[in-house]
Protein backbone atom coordinates (compact mmCIF):
# COMPACT_ATOMS: atom_id res chain seq x y z
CA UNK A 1 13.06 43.56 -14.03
CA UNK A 2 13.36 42.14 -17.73
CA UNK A 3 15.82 39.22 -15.76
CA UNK A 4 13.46 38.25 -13.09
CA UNK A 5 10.34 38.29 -15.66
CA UNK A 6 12.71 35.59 -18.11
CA UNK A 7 13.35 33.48 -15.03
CA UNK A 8 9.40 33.41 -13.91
CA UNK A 9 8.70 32.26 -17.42
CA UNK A 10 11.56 29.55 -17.79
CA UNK A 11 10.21 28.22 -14.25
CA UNK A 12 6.18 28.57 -15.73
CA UNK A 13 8.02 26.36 -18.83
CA UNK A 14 9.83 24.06 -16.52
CA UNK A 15 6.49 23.67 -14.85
CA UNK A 16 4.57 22.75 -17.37
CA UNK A 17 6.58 20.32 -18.96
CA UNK A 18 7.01 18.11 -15.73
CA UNK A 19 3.73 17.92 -15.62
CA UNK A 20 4.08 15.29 -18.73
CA UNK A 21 5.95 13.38 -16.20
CA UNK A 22 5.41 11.24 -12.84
CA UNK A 23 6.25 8.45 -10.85
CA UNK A 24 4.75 5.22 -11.48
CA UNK A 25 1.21 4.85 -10.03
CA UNK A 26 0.13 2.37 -7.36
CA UNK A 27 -3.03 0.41 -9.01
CA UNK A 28 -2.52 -3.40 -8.91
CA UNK A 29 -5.44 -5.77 -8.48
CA UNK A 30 -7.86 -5.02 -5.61
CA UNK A 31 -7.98 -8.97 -5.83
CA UNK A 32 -4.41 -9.06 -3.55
CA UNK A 33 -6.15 -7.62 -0.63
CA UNK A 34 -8.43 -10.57 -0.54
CA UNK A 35 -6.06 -13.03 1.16
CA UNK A 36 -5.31 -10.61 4.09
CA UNK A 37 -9.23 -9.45 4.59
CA UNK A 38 -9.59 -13.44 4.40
CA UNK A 39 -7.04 -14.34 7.14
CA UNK A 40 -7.40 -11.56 9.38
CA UNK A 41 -11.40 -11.65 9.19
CA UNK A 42 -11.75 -8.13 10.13
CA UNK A 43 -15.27 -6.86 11.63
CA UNK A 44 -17.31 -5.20 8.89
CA UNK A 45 -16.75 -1.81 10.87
CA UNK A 46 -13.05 -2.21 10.81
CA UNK A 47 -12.72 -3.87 7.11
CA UNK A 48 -14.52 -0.16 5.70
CA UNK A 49 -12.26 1.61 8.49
CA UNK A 50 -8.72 -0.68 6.44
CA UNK A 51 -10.98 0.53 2.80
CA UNK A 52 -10.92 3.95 4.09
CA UNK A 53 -7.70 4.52 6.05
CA UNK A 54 -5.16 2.18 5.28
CA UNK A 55 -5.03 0.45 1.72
CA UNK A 56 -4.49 3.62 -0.10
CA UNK A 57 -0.95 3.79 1.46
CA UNK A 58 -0.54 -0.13 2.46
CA UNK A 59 -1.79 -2.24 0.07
CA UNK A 60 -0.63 -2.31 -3.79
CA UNK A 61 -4.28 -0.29 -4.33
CA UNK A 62 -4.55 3.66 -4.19
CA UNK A 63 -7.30 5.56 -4.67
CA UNK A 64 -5.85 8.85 -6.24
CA UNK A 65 -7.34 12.35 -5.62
CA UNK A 66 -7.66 14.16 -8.16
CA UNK A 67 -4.39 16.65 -7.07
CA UNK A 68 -2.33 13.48 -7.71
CA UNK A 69 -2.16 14.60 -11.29
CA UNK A 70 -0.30 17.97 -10.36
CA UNK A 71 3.94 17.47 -10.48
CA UNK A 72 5.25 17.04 -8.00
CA UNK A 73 2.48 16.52 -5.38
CA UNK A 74 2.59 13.06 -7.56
CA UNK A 75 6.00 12.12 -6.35
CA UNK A 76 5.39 13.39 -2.85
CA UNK A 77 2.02 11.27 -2.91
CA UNK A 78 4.56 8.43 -4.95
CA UNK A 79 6.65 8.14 -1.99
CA UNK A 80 4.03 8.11 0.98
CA UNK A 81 2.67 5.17 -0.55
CA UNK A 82 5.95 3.30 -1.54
CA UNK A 83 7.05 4.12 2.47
CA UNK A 84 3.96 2.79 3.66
CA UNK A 85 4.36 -0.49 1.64
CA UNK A 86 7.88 -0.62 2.97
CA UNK A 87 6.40 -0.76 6.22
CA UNK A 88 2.98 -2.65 5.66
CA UNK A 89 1.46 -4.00 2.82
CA UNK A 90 -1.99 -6.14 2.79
CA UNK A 91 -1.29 -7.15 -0.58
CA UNK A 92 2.07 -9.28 0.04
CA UNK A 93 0.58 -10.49 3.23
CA UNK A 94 0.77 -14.22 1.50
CA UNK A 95 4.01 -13.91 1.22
CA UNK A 96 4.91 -13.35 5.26
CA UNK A 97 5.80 -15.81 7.14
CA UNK A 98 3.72 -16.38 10.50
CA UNK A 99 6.60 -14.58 12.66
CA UNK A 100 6.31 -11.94 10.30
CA UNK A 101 2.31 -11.38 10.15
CA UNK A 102 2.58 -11.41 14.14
CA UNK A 103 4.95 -8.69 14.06
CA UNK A 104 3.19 -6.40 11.41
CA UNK A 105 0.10 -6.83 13.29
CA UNK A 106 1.72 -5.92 16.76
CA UNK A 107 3.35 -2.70 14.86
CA UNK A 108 -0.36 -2.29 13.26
CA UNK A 109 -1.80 -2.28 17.28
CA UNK A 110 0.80 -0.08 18.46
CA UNK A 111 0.49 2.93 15.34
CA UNK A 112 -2.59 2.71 15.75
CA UNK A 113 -3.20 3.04 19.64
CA UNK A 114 -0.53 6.00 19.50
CA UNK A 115 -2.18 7.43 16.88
CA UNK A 116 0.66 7.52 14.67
CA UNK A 117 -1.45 6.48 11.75
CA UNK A 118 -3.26 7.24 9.73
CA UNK A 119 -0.45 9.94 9.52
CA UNK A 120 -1.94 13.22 10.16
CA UNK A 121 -1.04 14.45 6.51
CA UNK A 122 -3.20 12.43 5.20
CA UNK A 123 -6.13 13.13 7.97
CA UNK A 124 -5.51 16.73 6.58
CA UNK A 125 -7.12 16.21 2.89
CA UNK A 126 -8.81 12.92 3.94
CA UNK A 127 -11.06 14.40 6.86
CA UNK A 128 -12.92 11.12 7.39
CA UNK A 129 -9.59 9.21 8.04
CA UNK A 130 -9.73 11.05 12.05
CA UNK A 131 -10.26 7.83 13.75
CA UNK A 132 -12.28 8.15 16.54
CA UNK A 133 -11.75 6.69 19.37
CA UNK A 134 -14.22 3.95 19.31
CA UNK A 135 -12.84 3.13 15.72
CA UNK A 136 -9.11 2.71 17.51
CA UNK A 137 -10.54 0.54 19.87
CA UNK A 138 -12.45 -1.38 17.38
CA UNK A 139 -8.73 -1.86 15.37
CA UNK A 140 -6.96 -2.54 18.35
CA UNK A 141 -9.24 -4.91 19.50
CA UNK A 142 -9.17 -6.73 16.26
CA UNK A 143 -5.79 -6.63 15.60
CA UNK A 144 -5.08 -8.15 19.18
CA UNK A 145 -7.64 -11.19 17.82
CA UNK A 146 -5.51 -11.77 15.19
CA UNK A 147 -2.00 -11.72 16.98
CA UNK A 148 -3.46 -14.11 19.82
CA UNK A 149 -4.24 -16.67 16.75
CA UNK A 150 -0.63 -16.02 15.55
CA UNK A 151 0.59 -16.35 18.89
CA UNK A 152 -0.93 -19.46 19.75
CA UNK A 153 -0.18 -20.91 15.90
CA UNK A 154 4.12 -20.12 17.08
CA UNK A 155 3.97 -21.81 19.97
């Protein structure tokens, strides 16, 4: 019993101390969203529905909950956001080339219509992020505005 009692308090120590510790935290300028909102033009409706749903995780921008301070629900947060980037990020969209915007967009349309995303872990602690379906079709419709422009701008 004396064995099992040291090892619960070496783990409470271990604890503790990573909690002086965490991966690097995703708040950059809200200014580098501007040139996306700008280009895209989003509807008002789906502009709060990108605010609300999508920039914590695809844009260089998160707005932490407060459980992001707890180790290592930090690093699992940490890594949702740096995949998410790695797959779509509003804040580098100057830096895509047209091709490239198109695409993102059409993978944007397609997540969205299947609703892949938002993921459904983050639906779980963010109940507002449930898009309904009138907000999917508000996205999709958006989002297939923007590709035509793209489309039209390759040719």
């Amino acid at each position: 019993m004396k064995t099992v009692k040291k090892i619960l308090v070496a783990l409470l120590v271990v604890f503790i101390i990573m909690q002086f510790f965490g991966p690097e935290r995703n708040e950059g300028d809200i200014t580098t969203i501007d040139a996306f909102i700008a280009e895209t033009n989003p509807p008002s409706d789906v502009k709060n529905i990108l605010e609300n749903t999508c920039f914590d995780c695809h844009s260089n921008v998160t707005k932490y909950p407060w459980y992001n301070k707890i180790t290592p629900v930090n690093y699992w947060l940490a890594d949702h956001v740096e995949d998410g980037k790695k797959h779509f990020n509003a804040s580098a969209w100057e830096s895509y080339s047209l091709k490239k915007k198109d695409h993102k967009m059409d993978e944007l349309i397609e997540e969205v219509e299947e609703k892949e995303m938002p993921l459904k872990s983050y639906t779980y602690i963010h109940g507002d992020a449930n898009l309904t379906d009138e907000q999917i079709t508000a996205v999709v419709t958006w989002g297939k505005e923007v590709r035509a422009k793209y489309s039209a701008d390759l040719k």
